[in-house]
Protein backbone atom coordinates (compact mmCIF):
# COMPACT_ATOMS: atom_id res chain seq x y z
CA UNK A 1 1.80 -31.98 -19.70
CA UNK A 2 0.33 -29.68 -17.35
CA UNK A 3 -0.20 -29.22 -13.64
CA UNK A 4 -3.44 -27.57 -12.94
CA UNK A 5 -4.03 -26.16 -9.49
CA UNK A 6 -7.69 -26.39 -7.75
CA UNK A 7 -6.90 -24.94 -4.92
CA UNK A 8 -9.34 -21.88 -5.64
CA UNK A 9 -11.78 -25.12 -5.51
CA UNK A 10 -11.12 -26.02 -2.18
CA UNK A 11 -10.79 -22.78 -1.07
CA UNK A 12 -14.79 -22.26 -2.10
CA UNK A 13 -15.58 -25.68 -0.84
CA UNK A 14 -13.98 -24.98 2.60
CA UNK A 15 -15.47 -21.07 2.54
CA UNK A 16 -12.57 -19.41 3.16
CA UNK A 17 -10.81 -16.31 2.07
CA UNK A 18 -7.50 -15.58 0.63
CA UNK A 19 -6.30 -13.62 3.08
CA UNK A 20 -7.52 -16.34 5.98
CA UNK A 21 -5.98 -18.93 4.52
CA UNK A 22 -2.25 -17.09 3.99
CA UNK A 23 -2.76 -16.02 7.54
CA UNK A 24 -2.94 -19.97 8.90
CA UNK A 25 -0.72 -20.90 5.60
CA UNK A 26 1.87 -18.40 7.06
CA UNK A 27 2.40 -17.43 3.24
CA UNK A 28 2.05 -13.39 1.98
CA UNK A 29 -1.44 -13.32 0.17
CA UNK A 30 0.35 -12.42 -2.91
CA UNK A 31 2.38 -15.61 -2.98
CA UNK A 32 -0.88 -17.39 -2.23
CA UNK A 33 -2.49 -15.67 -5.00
CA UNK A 34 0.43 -16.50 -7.69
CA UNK A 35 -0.58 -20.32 -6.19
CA UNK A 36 -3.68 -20.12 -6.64
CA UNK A 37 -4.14 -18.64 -9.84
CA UNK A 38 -1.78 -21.26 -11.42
CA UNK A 39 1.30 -19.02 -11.65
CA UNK A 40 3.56 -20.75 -9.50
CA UNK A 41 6.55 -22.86 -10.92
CA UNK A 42 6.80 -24.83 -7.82
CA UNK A 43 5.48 -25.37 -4.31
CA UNK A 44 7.55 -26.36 -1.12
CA UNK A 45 6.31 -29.34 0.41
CA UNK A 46 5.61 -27.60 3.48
CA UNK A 47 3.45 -25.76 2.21
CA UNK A 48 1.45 -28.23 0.62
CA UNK A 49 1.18 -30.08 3.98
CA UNK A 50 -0.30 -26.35 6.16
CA UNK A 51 -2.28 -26.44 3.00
CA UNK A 52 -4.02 -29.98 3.25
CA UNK A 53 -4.26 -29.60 6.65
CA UNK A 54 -5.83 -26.20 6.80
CA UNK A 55 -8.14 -27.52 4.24
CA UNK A 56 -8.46 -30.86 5.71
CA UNK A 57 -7.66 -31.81 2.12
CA UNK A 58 -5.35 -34.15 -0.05
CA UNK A 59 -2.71 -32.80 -2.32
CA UNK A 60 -4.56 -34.49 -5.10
CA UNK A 61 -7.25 -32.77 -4.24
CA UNK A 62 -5.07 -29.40 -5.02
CA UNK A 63 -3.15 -30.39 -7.92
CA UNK A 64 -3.90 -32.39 -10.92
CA UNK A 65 -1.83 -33.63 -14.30
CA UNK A 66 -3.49 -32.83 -17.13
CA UNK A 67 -1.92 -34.17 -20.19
CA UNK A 68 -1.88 -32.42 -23.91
């Protein structure tokens, strides 16, 4: 199984930058990148809410199973 993240997706959709979004996240743009580039072995829920709400976005809209 495998958790794929889309949040480079939404971050397109929503036109906005890396460094914007750590900046309203409150997150380092490196952490943000690890995120975003799939990297990460896990995610605070906090996050995930400034996320969806930033993005004006569902987490299932940010992460999705994938199975083998």
């Amino acid at each position: 199984m495998k958790i794929i993240v889309n949040l480079d997706v939404m971050m397109a959709k929503r036109k906005i930058s890396l460094n914007e979004l750590s900046e309203k996240v409150n997150i380092t743009p490196a952490n943000l990148s690890i995120l975003k580039t799939g990297k990460a072995k896990a995610i605070r829920f906090s996050t995930l809410e400034a996320l969806c709400s930033i993005l004006k976005c569902q987490p299932g809209d940010l992460l999705e199973f994938q199975e083998n």
